[in-house]
C-alpha atoms as a PDB file:
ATOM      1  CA  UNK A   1     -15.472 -11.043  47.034  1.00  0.00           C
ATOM      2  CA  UNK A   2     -18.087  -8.769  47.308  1.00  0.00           C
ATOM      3  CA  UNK A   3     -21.457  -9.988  45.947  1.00  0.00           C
ATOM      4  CA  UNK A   4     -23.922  -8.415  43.537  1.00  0.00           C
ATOM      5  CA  UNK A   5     -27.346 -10.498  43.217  1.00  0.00           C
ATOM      6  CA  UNK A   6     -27.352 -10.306  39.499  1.00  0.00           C
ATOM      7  CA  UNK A   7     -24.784 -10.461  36.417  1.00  0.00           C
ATOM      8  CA  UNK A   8     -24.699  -7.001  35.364  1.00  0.00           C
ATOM      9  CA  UNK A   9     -25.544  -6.232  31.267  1.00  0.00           C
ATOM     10  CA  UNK A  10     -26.236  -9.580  30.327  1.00  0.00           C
ATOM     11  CA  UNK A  11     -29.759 -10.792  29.649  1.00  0.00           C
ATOM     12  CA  UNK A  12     -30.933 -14.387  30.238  1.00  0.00           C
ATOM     13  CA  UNK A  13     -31.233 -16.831  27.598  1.00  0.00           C
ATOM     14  CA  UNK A  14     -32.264 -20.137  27.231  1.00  0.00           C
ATOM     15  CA  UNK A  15     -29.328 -22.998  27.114  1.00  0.00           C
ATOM     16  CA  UNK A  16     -30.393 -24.525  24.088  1.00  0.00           C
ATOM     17  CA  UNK A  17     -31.395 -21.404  21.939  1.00  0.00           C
ATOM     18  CA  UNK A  18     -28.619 -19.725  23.163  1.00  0.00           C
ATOM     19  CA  UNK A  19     -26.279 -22.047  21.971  1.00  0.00           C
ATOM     20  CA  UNK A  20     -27.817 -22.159  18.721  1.00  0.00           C
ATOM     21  CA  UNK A  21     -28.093 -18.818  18.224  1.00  0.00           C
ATOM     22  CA  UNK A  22     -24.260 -18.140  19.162  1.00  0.00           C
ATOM     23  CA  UNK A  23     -23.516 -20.837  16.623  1.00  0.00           C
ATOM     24  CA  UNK A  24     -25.452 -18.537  14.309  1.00  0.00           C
ATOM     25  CA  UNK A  25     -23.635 -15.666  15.285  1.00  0.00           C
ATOM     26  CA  UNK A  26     -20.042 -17.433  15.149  1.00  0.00           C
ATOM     27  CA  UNK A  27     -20.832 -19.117  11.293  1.00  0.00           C
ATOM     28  CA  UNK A  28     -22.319 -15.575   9.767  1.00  0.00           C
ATOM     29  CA  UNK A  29     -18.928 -13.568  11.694  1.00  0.00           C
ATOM     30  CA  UNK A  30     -16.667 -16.166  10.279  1.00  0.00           C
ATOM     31  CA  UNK A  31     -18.375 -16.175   6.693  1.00  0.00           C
ATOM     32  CA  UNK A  32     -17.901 -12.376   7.129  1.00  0.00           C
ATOM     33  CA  UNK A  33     -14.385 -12.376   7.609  1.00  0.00           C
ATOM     34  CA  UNK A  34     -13.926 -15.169   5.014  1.00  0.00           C
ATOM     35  CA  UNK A  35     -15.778 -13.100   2.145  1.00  0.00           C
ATOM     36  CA  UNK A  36     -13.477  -9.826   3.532  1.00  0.00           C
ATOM     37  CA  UNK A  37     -10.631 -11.699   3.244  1.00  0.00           C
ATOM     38  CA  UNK A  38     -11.424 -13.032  -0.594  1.00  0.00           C
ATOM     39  CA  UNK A  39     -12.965  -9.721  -1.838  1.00  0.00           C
ATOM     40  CA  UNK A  40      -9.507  -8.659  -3.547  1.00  0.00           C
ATOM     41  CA  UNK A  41      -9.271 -11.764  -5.573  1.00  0.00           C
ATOM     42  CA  UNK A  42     -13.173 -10.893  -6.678  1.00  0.00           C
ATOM     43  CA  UNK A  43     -12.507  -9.985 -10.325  1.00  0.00           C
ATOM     44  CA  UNK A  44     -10.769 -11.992 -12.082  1.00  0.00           C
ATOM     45  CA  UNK A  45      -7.822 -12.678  -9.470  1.00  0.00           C
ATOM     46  CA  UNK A  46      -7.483  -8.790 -10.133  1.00  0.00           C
ATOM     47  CA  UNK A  47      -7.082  -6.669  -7.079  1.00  0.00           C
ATOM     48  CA  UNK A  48      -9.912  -4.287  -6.150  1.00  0.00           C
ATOM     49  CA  UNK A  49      -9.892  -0.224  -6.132  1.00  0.00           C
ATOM     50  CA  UNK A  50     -12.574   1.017  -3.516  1.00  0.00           C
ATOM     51  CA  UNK A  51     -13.160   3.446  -6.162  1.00  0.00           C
ATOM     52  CA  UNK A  52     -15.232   2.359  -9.276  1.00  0.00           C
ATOM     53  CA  UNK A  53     -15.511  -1.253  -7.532  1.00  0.00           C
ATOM     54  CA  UNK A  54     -19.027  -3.231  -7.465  1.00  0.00           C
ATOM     55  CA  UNK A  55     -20.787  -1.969  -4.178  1.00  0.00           C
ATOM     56  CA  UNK A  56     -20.699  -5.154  -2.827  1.00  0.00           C
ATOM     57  CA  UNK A  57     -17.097  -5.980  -3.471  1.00  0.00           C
ATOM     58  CA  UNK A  58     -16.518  -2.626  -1.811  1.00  0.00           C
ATOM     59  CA  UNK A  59     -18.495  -3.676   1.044  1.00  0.00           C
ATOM     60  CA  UNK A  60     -16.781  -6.715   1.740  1.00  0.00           C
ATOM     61  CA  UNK A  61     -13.213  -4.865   0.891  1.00  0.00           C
ATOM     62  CA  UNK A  62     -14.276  -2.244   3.962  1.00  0.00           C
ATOM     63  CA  UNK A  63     -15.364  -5.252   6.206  1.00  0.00           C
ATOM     64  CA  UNK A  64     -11.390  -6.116   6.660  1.00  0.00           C
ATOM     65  CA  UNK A  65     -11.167  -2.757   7.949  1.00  0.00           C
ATOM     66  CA  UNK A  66     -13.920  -2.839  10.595  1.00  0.00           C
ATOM     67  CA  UNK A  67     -13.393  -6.455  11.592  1.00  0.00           C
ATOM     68  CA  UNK A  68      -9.666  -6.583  11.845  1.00  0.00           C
ATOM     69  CA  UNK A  69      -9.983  -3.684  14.025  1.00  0.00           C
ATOM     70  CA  UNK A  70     -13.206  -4.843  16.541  1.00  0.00           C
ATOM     71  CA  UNK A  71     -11.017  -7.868  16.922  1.00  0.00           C
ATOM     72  CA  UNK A  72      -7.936  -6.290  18.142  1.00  0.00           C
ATOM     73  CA  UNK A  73      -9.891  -3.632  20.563  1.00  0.00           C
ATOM     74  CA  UNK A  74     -12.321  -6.608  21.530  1.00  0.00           C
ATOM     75  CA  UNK A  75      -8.862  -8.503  23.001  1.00  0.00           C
ATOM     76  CA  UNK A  76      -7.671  -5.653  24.691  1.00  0.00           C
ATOM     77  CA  UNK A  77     -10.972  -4.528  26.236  1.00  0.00           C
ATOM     78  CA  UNK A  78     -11.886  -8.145  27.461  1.00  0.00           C
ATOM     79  CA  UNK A  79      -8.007  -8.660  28.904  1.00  0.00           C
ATOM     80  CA  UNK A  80      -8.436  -5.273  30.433  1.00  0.00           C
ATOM     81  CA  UNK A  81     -11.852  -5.699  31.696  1.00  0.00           C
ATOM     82  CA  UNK A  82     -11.242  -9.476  33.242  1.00  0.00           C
ATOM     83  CA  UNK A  83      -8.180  -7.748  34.816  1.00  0.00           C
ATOM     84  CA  UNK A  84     -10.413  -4.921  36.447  1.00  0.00           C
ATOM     85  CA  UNK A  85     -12.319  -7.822  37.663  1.00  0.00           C
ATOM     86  CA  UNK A  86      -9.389  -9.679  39.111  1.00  0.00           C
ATOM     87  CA  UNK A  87      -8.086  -6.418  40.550  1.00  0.00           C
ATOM     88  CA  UNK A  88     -11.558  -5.695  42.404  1.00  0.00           C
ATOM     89  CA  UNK A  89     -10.961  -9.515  44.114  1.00  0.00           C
ATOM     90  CA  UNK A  90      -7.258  -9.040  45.011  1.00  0.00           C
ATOM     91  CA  UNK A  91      -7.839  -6.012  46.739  1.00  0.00           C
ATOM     92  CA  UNK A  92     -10.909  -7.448  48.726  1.00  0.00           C
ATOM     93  CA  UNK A  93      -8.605 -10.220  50.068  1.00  0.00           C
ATOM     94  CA  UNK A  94      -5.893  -7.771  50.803  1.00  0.00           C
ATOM     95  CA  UNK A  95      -7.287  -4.623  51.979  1.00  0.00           C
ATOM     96  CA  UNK A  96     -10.969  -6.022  52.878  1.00  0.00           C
ATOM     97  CA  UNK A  97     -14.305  -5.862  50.980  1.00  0.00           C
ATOM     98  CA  UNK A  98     -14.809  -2.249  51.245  1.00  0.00           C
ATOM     99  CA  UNK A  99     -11.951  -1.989  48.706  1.00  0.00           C
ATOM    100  CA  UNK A 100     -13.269  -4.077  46.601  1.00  0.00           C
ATOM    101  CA  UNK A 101     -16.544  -2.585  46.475  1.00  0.00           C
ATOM    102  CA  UNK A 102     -15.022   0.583  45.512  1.00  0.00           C
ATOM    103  CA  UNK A 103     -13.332  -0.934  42.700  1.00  0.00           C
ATOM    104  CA  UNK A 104     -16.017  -2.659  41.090  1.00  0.00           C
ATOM    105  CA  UNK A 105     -18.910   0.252  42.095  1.00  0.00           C
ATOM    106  CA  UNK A 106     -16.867   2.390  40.053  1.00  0.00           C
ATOM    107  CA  UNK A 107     -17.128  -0.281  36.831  1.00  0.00           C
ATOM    108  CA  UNK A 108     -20.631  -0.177  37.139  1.00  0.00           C
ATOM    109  CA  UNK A 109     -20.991   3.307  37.234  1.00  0.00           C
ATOM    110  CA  UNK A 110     -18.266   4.126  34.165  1.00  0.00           C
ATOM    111  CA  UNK A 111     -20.310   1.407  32.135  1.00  0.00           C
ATOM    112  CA  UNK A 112     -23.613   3.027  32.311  1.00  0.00           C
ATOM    113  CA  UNK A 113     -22.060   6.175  30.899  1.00  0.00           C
ATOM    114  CA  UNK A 114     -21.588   6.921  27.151  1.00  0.00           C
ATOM    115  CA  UNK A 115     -18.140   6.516  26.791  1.00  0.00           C
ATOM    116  CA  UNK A 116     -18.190   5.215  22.829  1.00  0.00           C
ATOM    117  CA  UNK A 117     -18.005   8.961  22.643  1.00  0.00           C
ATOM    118  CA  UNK A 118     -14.801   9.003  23.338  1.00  0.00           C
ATOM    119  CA  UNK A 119     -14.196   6.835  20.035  1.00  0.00           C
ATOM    120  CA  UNK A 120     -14.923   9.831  17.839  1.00  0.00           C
ATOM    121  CA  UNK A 121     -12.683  12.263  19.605  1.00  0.00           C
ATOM    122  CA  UNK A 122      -9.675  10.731  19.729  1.00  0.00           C
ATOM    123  CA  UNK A 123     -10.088   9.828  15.875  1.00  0.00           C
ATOM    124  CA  UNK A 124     -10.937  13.351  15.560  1.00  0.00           C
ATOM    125  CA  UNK A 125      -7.297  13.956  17.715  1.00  0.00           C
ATOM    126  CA  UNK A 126      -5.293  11.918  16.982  1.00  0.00           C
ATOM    127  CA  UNK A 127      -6.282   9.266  13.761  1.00  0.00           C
ATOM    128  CA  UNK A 128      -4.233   6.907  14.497  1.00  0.00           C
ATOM    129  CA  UNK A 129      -5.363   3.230  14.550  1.00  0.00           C
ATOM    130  CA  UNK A 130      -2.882   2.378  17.923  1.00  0.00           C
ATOM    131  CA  UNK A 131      -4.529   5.114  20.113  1.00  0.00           C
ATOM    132  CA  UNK A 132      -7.701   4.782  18.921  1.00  0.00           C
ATOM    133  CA  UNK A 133      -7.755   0.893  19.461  1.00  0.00           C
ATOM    134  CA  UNK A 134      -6.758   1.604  23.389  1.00  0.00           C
ATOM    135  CA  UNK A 135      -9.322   4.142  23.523  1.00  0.00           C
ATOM    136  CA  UNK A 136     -12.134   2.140  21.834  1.00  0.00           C
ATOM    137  CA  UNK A 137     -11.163  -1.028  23.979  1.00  0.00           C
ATOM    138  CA  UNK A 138     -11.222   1.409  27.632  1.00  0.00           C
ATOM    139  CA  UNK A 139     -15.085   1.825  26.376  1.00  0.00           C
ATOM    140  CA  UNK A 140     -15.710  -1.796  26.821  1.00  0.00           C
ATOM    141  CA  UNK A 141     -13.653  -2.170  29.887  1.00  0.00           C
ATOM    142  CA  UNK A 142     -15.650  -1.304  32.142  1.00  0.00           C
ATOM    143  CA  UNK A 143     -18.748  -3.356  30.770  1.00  0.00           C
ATOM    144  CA  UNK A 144     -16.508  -6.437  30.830  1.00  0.00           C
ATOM    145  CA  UNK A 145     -15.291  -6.113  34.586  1.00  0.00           C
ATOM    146  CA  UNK A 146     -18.490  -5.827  35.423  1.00  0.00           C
ATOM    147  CA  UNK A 147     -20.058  -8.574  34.217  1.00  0.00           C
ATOM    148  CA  UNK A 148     -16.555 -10.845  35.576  1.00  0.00           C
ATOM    149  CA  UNK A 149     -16.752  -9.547  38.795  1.00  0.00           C
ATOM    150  CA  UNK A 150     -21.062 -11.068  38.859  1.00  0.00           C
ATOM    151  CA  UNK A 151     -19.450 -14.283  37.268  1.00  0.00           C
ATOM    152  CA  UNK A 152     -16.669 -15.461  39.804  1.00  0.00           C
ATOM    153  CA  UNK A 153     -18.871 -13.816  42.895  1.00  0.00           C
ATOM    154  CA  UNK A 154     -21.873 -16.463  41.801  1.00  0.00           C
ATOM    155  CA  UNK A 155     -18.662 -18.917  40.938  1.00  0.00           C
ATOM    156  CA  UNK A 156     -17.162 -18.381  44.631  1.00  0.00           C
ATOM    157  CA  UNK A 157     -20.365 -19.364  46.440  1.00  0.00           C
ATOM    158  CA  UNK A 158     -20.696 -22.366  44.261  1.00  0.00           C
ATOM    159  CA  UNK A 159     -21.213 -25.566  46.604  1.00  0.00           C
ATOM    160  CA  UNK A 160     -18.449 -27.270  44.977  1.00  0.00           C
ATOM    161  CA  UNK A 161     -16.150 -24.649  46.391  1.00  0.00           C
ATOM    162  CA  UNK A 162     -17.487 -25.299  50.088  1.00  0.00           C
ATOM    163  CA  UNK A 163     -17.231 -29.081  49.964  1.00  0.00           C
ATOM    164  CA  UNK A 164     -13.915 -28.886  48.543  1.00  0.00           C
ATOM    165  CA  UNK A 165     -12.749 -26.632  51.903  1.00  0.00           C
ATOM    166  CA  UNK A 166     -14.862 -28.518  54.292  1.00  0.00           C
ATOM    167  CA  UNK A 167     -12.978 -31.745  53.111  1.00  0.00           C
ATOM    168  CA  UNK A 168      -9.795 -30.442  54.051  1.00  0.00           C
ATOM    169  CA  UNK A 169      -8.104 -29.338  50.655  1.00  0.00           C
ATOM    170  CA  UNK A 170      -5.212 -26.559  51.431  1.00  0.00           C
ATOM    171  CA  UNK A 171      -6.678 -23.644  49.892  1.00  0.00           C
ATOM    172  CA  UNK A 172      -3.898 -23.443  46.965  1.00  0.00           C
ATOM    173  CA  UNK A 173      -5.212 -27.017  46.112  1.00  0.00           C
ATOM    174  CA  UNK A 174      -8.604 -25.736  46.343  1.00  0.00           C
ATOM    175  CA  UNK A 175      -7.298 -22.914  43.734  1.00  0.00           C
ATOM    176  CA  UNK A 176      -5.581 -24.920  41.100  1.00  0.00           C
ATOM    177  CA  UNK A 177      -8.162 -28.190  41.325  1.00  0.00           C
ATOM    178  CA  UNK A 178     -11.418 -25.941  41.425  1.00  0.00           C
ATOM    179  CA  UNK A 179     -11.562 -22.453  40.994  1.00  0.00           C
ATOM    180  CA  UNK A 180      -9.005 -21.627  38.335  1.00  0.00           C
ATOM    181  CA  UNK A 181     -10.461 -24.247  35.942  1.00  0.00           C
ATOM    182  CA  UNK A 182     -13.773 -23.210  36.698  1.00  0.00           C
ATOM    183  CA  UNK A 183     -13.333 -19.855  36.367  1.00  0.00           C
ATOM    184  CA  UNK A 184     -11.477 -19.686  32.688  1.00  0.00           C
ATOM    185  CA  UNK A 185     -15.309 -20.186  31.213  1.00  0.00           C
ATOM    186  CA  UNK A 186     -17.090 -17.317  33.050  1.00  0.00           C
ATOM    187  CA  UNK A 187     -14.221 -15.114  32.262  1.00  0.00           C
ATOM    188  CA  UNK A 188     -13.880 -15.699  28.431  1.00  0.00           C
ATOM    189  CA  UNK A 189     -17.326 -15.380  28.380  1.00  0.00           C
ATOM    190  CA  UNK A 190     -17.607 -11.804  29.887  1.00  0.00           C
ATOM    191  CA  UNK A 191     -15.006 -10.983  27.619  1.00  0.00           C
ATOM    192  CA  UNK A 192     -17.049 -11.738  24.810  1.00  0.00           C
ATOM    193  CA  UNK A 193     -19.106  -8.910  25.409  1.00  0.00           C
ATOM    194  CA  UNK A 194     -16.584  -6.490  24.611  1.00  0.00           C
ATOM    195  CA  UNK A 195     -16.783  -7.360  20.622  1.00  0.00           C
ATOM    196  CA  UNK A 196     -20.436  -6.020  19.780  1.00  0.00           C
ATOM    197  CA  UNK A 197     -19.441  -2.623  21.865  1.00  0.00           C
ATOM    198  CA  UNK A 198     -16.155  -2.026  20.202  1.00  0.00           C
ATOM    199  CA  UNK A 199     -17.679  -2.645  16.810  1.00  0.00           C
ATOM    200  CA  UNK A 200     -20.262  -0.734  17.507  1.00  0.00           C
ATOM    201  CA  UNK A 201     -18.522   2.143  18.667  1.00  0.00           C
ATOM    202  CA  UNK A 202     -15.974   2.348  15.749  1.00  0.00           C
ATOM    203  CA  UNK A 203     -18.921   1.994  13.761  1.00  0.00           C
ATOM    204  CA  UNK A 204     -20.685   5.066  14.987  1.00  0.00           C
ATOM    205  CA  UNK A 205     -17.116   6.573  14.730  1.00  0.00           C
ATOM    206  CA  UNK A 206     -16.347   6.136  11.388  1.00  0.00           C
ATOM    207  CA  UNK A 207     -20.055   6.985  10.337  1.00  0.00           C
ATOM    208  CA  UNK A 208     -19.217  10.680  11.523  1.00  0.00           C
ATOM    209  CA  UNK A 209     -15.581  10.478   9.868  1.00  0.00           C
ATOM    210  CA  UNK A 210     -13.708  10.202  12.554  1.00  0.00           C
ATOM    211  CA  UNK A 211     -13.243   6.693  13.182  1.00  0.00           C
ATOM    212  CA  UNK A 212     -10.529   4.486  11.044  1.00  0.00           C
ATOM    213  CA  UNK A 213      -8.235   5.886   8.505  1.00  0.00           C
ATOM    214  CA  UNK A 214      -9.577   5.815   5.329  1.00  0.00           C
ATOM    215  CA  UNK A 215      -6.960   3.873   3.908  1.00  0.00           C
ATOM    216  CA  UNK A 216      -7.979   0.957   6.211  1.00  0.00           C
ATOM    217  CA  UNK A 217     -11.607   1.088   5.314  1.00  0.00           C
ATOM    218  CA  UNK A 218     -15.073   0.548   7.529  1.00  0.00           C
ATOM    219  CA  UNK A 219     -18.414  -0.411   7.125  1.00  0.00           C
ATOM    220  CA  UNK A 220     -19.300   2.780   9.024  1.00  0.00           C
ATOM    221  CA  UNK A 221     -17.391   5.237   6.894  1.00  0.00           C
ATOM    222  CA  UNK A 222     -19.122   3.574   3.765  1.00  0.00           C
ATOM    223  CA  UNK A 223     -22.206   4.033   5.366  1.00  0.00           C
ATOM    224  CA  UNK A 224     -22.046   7.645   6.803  1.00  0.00           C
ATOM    225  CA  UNK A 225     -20.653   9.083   3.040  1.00  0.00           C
ATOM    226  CA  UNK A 226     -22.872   6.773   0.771  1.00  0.00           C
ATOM    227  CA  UNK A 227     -25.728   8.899   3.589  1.00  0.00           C
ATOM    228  CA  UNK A 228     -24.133  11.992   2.622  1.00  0.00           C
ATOM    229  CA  UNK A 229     -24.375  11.618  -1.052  1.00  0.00           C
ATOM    230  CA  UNK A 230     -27.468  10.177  -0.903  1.00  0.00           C
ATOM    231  CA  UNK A 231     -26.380   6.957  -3.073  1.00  0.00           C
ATOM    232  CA  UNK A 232     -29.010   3.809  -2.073  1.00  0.00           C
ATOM    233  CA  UNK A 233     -26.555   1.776  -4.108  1.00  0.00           C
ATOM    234  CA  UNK A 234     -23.294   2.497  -2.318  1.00  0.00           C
ATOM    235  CA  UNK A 235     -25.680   2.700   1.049  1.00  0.00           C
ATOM    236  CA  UNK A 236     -27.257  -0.860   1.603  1.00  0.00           C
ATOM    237  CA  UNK A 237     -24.388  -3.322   1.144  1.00  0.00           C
ATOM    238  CA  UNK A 238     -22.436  -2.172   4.276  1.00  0.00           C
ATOM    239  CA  UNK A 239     -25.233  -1.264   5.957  1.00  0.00           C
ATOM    240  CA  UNK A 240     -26.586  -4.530   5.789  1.00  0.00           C
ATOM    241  CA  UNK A 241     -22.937  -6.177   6.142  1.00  0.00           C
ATOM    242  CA  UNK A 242     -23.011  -4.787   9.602  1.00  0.00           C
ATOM    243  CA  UNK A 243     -25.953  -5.177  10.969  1.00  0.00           C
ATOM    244  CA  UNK A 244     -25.541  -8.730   9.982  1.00  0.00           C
ATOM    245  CA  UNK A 245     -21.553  -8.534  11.797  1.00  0.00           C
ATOM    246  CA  UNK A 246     -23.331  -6.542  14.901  1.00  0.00           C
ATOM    247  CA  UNK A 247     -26.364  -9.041  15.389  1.00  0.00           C
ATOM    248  CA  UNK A 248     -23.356 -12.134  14.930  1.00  0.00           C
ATOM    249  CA  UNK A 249     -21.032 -10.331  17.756  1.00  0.00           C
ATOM    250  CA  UNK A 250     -24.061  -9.824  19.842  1.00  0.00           C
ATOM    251  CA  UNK A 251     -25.357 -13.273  20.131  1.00  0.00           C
ATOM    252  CA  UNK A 252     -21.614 -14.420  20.072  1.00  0.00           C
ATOM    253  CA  UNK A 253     -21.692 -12.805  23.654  1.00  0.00           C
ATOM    254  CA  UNK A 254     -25.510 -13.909  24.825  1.00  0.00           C
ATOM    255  CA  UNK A 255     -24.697 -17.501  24.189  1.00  0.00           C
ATOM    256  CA  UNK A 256     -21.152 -17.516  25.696  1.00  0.00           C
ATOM    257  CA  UNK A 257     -22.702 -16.065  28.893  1.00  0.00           C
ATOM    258  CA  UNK A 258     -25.384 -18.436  28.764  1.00  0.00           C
ATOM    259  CA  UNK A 259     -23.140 -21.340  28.482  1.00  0.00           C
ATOM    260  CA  UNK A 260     -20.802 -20.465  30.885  1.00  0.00           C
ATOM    261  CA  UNK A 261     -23.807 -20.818  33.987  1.00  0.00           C
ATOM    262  CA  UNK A 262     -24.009 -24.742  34.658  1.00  0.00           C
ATOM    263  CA  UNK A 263     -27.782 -25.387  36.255  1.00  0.00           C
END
């Protein structure tokens, strides 16, 4: 595999403040998603209307909408970026590390280029939640292969690996023993990263209007026409609702980096 001297767009954090902090993250996302889920049964076991509904209540209804969604784009940007990653090694073992180079150069230089602006114009397009999902997840892609490729490069010239082959392991044992089990860790972690960029990105998308359907509901769309009116009210609930969800997903993905390097 070709090697890179540093794990690309990740930041390094402490081992034991990192794992607190992504247990933060993981209790305020999941009390997120918990509240979402209740915020119908809010008024007396009644069924909220968006319209005329306590700005909170709204809030919360909207969160469905914007979480349900990061979710789904989050799994299929982290599958697809892991799979760029896996690519990128393949080909260096079949057609030499030139190829694989190439593959991964062109990760890095796709994920240092805006592409959450791609978000708002094929909601603008198309509006549908399907193609817009793809779309929002190929944004993150590129971020995730990255940072998958850095991982199993620093796993592959882990000592382990090298007394394992000097010993005289067959090199499928020394795959299904050591590297696959090892590597499951660094992998879900870089795919981690994908769910603070896809949120964000819808986010910024529905702020404009052209993000979910408005059926579905989003913090950002809440946000961007409770701007427009200029209604504090209607404004700080899900603006606050998700910053709080954007700070969670972010050091979701810190500490599951973090952990994933052993000393």
């Amino acid at each position: 595999m070709a090697e890179f001297e540093h794990s690309p767009l990740s930041h390094p954090v402490p081992p034991r403040a990192g794992f607190a902090r992504g247990l933060s993250g993981a209790a305020v996302l999941v009390a997120l998603a918990l509240a979402s889920a209740a915020a119908p049964l809010m008024a007396d076991g009644a069924v909220i209307q968006r319209l005329g509904a306590d700005p909170v209540a709204a809030a919360l209804l909207d969160g469905r909408g914007s979480l349900s969604f990061a979710l789904l784009a989050a799994v299929l940007g982290g599958a697809l970026g892991i799979g760029w990653a896996l690519l990128a090694g393949l080909l260096g073992k079949l057609s030499g590390a030139r190829a694989e180079r190439r593959t991964i150069a062109a990760a890095h230089r796709l994920a240092g280029l805006p592409l959450a602006l791609l978000v708002p114009l094929t909601g603008g397009l198309v509006g549908e939640v399907g193609p817009l999902a793809v779309v929002t997840a190929l944004t993150a892609a590129p971020a995730v292969a990255a940072l998958a490729h850095a991982e199993l490069s620093a796993l592959l010239r882990a000592e382990f690996l090298t007394a394992a082959r000097a010993a005289g392991l067959p090199e499928g044992e020394v795959l299904r023993r050591h590297l696959i089990p090892n590597a499951a860790r660094p992998l879900l972690a870089a795919g981690t990263l994908a769910l603070p960029r896809v949120l964000a990105a819808e986010s910024a998308a529905s702020l404009l209007g052209l993000g979910l359907p408005p059926a579905l509901g989003s913090w950002g769309a809440s946000v961007g026409l409770a701007a427009r009116l200029g209604d504090p009210v209607a404004f700080v609930p899900p603006a606050l609702l998700l910053a709080l969800a954007l700070w969670a997903a972010c050091a979701i993905a810190d500490a599951a980096v973090a952990g994933s390097r052993k000393p």
